[in-house]
C-alpha atoms as a PDB file:
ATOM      1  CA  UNK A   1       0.000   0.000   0.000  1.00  0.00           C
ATOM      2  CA  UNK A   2       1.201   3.711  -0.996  1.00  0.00           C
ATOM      3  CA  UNK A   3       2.204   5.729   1.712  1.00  0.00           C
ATOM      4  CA  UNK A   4       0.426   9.020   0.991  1.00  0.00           C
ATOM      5  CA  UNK A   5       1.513  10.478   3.911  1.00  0.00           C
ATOM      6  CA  UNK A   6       4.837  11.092   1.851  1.00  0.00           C
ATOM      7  CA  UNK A   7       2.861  12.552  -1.397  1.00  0.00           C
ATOM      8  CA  UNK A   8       2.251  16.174  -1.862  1.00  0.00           C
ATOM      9  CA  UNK A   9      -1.332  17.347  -1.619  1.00  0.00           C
ATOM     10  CA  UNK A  10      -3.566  20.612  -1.678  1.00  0.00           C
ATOM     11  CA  UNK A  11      -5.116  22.347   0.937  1.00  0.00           C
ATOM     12  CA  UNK A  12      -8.045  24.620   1.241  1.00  0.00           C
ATOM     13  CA  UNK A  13      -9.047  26.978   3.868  1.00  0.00           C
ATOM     14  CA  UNK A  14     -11.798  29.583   4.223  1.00  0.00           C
ATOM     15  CA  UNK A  15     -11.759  31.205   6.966  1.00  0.00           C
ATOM     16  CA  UNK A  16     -14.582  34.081   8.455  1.00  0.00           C
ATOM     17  CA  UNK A  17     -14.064  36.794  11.368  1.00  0.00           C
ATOM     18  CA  UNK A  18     -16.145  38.587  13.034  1.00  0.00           C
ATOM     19  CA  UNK A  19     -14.888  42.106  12.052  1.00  0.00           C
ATOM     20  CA  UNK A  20     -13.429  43.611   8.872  1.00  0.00           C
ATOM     21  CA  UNK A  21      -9.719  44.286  10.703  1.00  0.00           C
ATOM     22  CA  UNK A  22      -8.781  40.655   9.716  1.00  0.00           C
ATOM     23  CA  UNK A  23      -7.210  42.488   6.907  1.00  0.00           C
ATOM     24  CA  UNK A  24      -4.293  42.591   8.644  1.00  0.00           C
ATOM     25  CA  UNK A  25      -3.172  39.003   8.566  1.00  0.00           C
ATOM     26  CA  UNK A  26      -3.227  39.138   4.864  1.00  0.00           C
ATOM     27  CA  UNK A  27      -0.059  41.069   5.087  1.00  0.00           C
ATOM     28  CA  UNK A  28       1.295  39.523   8.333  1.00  0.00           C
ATOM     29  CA  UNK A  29       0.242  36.202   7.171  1.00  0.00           C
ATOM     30  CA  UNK A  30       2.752  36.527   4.241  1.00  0.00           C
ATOM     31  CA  UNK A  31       6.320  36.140   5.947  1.00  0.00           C
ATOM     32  CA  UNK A  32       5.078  33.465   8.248  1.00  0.00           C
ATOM     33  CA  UNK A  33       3.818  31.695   5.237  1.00  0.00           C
ATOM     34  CA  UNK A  34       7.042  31.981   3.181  1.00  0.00           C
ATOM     35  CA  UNK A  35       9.286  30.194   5.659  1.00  0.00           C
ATOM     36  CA  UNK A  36       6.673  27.463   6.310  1.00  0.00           C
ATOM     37  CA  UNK A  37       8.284  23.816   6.195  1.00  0.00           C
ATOM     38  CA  UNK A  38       6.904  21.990   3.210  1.00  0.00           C
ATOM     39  CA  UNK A  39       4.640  24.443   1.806  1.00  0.00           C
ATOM     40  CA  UNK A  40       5.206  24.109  -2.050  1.00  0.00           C
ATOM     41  CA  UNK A  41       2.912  27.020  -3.737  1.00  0.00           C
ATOM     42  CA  UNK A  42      -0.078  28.871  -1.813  1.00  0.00           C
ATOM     43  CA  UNK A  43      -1.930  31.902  -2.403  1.00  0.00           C
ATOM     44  CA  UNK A  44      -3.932  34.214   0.382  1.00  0.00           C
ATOM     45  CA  UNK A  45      -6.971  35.389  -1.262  1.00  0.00           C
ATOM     46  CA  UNK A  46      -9.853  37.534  -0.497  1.00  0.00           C
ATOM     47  CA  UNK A  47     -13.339  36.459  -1.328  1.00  0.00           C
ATOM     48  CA  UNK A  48     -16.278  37.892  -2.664  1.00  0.00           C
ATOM     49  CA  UNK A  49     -19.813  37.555  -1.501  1.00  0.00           C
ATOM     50  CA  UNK A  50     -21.223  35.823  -4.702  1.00  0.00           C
ATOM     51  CA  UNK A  51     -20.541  32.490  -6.092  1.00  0.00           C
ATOM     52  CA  UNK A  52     -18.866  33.186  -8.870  1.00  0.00           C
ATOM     53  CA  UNK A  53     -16.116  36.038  -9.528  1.00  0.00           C
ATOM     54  CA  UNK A  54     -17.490  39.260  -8.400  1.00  0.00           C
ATOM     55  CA  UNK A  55     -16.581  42.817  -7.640  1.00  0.00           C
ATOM     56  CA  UNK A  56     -18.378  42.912  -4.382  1.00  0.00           C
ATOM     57  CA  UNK A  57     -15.804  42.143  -1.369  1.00  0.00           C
ATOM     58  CA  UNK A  58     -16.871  40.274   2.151  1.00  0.00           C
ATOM     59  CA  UNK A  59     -14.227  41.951   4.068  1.00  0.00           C
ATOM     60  CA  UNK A  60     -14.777  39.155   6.796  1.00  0.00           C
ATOM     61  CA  UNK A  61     -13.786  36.215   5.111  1.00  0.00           C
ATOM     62  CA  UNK A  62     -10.790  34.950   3.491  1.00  0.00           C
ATOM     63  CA  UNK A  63      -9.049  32.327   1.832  1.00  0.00           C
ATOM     64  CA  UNK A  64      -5.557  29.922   1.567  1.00  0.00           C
ATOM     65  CA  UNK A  65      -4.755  27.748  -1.379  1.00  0.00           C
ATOM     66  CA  UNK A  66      -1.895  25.290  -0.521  1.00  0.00           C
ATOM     67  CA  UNK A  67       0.012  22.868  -2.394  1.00  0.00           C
ATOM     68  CA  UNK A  68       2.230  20.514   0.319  1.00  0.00           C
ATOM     69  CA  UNK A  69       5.605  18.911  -0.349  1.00  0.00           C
ATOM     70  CA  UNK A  70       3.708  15.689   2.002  1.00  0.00           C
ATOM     71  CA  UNK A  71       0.346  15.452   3.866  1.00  0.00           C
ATOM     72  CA  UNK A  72       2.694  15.541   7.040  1.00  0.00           C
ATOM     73  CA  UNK A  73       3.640  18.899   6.360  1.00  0.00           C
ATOM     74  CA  UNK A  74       0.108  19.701   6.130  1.00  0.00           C
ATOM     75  CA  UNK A  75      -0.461  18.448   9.684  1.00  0.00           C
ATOM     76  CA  UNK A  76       2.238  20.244  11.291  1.00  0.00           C
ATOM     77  CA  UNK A  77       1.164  23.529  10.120  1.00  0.00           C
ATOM     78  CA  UNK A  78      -2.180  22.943  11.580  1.00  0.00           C
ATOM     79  CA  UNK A  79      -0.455  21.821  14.485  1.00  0.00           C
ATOM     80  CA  UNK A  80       2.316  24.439  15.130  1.00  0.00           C
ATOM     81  CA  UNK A  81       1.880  26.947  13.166  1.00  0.00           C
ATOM     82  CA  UNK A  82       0.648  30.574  14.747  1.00  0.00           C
ATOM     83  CA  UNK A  83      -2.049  31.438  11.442  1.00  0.00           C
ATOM     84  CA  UNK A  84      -3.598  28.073  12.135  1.00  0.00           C
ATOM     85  CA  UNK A  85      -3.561  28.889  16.026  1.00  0.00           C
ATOM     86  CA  UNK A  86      -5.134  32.168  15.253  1.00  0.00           C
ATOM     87  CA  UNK A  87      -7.528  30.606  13.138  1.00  0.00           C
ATOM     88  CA  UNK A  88      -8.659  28.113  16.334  1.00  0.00           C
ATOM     89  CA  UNK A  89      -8.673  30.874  18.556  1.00  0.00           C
ATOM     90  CA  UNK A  90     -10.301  34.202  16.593  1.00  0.00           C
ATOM     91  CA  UNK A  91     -12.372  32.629  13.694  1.00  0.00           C
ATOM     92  CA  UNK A  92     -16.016  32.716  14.088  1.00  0.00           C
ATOM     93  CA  UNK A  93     -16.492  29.988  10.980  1.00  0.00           C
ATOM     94  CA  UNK A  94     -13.860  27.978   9.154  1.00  0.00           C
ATOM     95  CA  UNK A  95     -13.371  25.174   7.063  1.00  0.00           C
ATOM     96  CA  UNK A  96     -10.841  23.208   5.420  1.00  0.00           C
ATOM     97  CA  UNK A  97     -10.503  20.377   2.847  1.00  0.00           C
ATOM     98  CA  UNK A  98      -7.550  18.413   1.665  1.00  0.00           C
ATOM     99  CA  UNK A  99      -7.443  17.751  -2.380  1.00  0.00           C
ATOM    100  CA  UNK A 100      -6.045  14.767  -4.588  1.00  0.00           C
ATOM    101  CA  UNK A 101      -5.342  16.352  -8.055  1.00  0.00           C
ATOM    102  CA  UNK A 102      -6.904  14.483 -11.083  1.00  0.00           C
ATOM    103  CA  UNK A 103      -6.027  16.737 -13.920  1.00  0.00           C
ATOM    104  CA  UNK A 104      -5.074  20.229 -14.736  1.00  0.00           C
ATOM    105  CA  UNK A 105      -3.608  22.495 -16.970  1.00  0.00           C
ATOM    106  CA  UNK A 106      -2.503  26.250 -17.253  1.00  0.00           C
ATOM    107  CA  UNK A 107      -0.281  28.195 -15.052  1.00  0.00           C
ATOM    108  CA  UNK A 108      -0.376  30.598 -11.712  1.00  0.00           C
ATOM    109  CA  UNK A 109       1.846  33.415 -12.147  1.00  0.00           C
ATOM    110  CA  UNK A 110       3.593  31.518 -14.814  1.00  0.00           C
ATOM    111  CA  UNK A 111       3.925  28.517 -12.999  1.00  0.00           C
ATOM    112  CA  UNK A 112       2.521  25.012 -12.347  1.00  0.00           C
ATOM    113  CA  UNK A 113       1.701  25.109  -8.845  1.00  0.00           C
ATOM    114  CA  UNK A 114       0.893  21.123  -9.424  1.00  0.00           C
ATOM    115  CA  UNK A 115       3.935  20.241 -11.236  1.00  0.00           C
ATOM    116  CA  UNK A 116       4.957  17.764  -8.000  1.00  0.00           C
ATOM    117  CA  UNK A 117       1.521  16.663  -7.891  1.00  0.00           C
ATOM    118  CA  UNK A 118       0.805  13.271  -8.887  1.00  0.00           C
ATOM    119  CA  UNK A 119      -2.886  13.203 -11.367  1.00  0.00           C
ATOM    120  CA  UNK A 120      -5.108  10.942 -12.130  1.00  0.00           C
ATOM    121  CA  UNK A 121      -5.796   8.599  -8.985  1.00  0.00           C
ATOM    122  CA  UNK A 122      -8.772  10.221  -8.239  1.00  0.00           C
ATOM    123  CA  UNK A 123      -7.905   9.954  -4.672  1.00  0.00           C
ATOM    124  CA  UNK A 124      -8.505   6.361  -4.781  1.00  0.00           C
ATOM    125  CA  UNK A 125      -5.505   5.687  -2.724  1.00  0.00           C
ATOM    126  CA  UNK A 126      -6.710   8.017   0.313  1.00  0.00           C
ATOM    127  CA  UNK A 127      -9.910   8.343   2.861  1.00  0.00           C
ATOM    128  CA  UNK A 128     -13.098   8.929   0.870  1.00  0.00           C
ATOM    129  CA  UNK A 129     -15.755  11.349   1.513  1.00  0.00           C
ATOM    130  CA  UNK A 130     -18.854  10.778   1.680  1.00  0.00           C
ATOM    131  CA  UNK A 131     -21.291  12.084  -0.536  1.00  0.00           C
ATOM    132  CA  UNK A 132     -24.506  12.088  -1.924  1.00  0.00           C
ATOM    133  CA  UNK A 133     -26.072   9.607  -4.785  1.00  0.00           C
ATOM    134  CA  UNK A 134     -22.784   7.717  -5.898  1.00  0.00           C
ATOM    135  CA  UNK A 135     -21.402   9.146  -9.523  1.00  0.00           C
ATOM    136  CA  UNK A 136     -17.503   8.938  -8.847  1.00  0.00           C
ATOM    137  CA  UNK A 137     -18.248  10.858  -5.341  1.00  0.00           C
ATOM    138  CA  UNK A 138     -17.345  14.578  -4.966  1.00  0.00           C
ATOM    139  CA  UNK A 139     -15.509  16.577  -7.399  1.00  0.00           C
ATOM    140  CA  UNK A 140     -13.806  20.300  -6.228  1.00  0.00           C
ATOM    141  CA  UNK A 141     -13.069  22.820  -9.249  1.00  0.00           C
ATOM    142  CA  UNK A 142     -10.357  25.414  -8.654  1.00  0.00           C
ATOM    143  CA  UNK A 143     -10.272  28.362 -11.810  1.00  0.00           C
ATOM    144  CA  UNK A 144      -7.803  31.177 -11.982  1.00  0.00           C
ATOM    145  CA  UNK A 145      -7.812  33.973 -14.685  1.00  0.00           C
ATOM    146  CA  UNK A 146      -5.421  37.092 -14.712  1.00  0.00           C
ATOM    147  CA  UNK A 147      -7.679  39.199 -16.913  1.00  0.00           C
ATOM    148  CA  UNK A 148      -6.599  41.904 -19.357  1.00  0.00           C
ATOM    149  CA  UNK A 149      -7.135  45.211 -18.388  1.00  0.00           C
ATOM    150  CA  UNK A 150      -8.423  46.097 -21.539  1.00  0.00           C
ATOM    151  CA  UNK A 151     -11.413  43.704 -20.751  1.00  0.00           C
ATOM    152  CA  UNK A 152     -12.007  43.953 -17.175  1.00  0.00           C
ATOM    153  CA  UNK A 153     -15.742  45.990 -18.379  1.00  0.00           C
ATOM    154  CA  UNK A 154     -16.676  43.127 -20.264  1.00  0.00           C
ATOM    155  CA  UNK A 155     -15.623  40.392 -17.814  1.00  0.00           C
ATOM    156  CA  UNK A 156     -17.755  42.105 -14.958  1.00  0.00           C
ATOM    157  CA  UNK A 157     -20.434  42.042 -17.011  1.00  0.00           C
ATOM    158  CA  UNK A 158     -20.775  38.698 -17.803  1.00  0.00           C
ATOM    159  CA  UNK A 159     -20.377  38.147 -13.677  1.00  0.00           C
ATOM    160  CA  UNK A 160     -24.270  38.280 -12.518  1.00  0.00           C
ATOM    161  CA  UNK A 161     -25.670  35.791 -15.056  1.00  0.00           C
ATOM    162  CA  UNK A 162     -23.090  33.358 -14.330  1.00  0.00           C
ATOM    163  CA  UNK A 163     -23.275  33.647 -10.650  1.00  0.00           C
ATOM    164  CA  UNK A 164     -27.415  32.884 -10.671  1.00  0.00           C
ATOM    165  CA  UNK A 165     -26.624  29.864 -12.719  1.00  0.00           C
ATOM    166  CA  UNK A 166     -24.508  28.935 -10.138  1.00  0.00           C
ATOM    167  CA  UNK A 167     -27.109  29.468  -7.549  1.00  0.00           C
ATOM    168  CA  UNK A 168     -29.397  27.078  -9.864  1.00  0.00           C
ATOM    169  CA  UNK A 169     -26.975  24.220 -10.385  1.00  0.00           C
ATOM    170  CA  UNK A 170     -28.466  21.641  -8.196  1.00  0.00           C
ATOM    171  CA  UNK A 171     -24.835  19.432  -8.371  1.00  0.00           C
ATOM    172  CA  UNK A 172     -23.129  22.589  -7.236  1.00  0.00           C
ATOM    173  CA  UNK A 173     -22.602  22.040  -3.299  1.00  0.00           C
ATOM    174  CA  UNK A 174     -20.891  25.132  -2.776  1.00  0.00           C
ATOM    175  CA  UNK A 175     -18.915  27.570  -4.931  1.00  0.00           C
ATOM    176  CA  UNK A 176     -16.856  31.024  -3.680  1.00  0.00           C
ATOM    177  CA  UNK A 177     -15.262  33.768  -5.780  1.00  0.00           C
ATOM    178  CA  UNK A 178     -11.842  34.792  -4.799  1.00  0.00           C
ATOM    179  CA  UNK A 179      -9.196  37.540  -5.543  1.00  0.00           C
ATOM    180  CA  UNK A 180      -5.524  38.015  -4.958  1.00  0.00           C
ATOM    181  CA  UNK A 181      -5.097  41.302  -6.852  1.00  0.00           C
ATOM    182  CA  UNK A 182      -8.227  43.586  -6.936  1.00  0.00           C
ATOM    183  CA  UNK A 183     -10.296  43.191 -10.252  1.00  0.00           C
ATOM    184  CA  UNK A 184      -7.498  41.930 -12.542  1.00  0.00           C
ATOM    185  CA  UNK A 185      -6.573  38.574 -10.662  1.00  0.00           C
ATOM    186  CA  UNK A 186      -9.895  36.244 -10.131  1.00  0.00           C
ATOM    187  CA  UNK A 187     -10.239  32.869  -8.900  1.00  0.00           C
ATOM    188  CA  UNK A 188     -12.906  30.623  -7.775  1.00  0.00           C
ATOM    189  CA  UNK A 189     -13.170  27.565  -5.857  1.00  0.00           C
ATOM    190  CA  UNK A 190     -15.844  24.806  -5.872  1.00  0.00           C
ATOM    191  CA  UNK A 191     -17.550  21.988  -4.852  1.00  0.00           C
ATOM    192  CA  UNK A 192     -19.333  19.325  -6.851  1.00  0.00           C
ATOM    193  CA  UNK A 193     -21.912  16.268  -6.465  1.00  0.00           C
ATOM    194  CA  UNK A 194     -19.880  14.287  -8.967  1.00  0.00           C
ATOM    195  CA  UNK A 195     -18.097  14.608 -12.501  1.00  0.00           C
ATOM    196  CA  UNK A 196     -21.855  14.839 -14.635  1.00  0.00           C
ATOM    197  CA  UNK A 197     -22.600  17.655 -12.424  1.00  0.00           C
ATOM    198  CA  UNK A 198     -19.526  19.670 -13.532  1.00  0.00           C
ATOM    199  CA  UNK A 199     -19.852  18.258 -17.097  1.00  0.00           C
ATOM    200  CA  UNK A 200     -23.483  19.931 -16.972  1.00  0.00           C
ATOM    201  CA  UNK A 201     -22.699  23.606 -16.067  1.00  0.00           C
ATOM    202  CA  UNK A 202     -19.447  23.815 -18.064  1.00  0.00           C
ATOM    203  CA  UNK A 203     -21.479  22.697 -21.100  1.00  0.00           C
ATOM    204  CA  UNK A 204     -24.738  22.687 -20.856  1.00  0.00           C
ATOM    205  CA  UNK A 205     -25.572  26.240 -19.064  1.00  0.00           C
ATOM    206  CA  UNK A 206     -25.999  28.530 -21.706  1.00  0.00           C
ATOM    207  CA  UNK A 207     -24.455  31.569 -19.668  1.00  0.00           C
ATOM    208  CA  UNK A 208     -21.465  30.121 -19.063  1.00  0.00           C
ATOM    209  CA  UNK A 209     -21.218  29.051 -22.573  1.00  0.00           C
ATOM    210  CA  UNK A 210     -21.655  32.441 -23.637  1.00  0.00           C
ATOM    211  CA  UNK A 211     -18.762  33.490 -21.038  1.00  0.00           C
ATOM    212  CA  UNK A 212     -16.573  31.139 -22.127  1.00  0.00           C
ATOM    213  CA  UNK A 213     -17.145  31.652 -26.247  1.00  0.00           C
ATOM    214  CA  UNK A 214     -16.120  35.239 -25.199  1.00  0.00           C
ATOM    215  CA  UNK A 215     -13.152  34.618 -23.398  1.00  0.00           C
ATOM    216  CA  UNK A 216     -11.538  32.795 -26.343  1.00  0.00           C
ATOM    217  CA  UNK A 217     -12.577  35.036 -28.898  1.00  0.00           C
ATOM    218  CA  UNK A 218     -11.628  38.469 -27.833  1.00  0.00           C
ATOM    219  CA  UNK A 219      -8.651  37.180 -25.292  1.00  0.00           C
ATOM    220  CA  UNK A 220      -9.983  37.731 -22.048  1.00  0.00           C
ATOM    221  CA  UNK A 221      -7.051  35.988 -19.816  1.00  0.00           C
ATOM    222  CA  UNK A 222      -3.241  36.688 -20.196  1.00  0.00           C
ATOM    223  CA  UNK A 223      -3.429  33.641 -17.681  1.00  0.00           C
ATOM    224  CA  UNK A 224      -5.505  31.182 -16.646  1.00  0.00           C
ATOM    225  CA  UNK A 225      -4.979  27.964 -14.687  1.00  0.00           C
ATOM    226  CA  UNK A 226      -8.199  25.140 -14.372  1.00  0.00           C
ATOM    227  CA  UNK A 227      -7.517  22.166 -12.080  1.00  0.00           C
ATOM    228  CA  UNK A 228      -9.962  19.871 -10.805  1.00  0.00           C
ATOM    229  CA  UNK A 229      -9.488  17.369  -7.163  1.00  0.00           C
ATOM    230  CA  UNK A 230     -10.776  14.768  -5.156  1.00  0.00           C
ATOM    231  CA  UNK A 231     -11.798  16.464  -1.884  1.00  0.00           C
ATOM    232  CA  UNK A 232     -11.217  14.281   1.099  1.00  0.00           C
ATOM    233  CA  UNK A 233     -10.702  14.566   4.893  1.00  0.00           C
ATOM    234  CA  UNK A 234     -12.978  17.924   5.224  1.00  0.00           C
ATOM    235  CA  UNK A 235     -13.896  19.848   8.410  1.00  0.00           C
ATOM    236  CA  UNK A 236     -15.453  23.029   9.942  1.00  0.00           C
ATOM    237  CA  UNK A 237     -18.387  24.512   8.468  1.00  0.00           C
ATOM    238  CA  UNK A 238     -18.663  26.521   5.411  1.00  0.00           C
ATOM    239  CA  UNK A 239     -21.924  29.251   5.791  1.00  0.00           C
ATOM    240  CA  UNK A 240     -23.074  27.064   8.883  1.00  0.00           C
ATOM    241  CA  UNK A 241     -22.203  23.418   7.364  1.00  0.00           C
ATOM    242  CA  UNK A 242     -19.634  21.021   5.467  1.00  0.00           C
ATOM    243  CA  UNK A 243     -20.948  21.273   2.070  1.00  0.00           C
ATOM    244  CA  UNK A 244     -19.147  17.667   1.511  1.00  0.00           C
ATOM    245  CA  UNK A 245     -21.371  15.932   4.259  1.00  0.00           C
END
């Protein structure tokens, strides 16, 4: 049996305070992060209060995208480190989720934050979680565009009828739009019933069809990264529950 202790993972962390100061740790967050032990790529981000990409900011909330050198590196940040500490101690609402990568392609700030990321298991080799109506289990989407400023208008535009389609998908468990640069730099992360219920909004939903006919044909991106996991080993509460149980 594979010890996956000793492969590198993904992490993600949304985390909510009570007031707007938790600004702050977005910029005292940052050294602490850069000499963390293990901790391959990651990314604070800010989130917005739609489901989709969205100029409106919720000043309470924010975000960490991790890729880990080994799950145990993972662990001992959550056990040691002071953000995580701060996290247990001055959070009103958090949740995390570990992630298996089974595909992706694009780059972050022109690189592969998966490039020592094994693909395609499917997370077959670690803890499953549970979920509803069988269909390969849970699927979690992460999308990251660095947007032209020459089409920021247009991008925004497109924003609203993409976020209510998001709010209709009934395979859509729970979906957040994030920034790490304000307008230009969008991401979003979310969760997924199973594969057929990602297959159906990417191609089926007529507004994001229309989104994504636009973005190839008048450039949208300079950069743009799509990468979809097996979530596993979730906890917390996202907006009062785990959207994975």
């Amino acid at each position: 049996m594979t010890d996956t202790s000793s492969s590198p993972i993904a992490s993600f962390h949304l985390i909510r305070y009570d007031t707007a100061g938790a600004m702050k740790h977005m910029a005292f967050d940052r050294p602490l992060l850069r000499h963390t032990g293990g901790l391959l790529f990651w990314r604070l981000l800010g989130t917005g209060r739609g489901r989709a990409m969205s100029l409106g900011a919720d000043l309470h909330r924010w975000a960490l995208f991790a890729v880990w050198r080994r799950e145990d590196d993972l662990d001992a940040f959550l056990r040691a480190s002071p953000i995580a500490a701060r996290w247990r101690a001055e959070a009103s609402e958090s949740w995390q989720v570990r992630l298996d990568r089974v595909a992706s392609r694009g780059a972050w700030s022109g690189r592969d934050p998966f490039a020592a990321m094994p693909a395609g298991r499917g997370g077959g080799e670690r803890p499953a979680t549970a979920c509803p109506e069988g269909g390969g289990g849970p699927v979690a989407v992460l999308t990251r565009a660095s947007i032209r400023p020459g089409r920021l208008v247009a991008f925004y535009r497109s924003v609203p009828a993409v976020d209510e389609l998001l709010r209709r998908q009934d395979g859509c468990l729970a979906s957040i739009g994030m920034g790490e640069w304000p307008l230009a730099r969008q991401a979003t992360f979310s969760l997924w019933r199973d594969r057929q219920a990602v297959r159906a909004f990417a191609y089926q939903g007529q507004a994001h069809q229309r989104v994504i006919e636009r973005v190839r044909a008048h450039e949208w991106y300079a950069e743009e990264l799509f990468a979809r996991f097996t979530p596993y080993a979730s906890e917390g509460t996202w907006d009062g529950a785990d959207p994975l149980r």
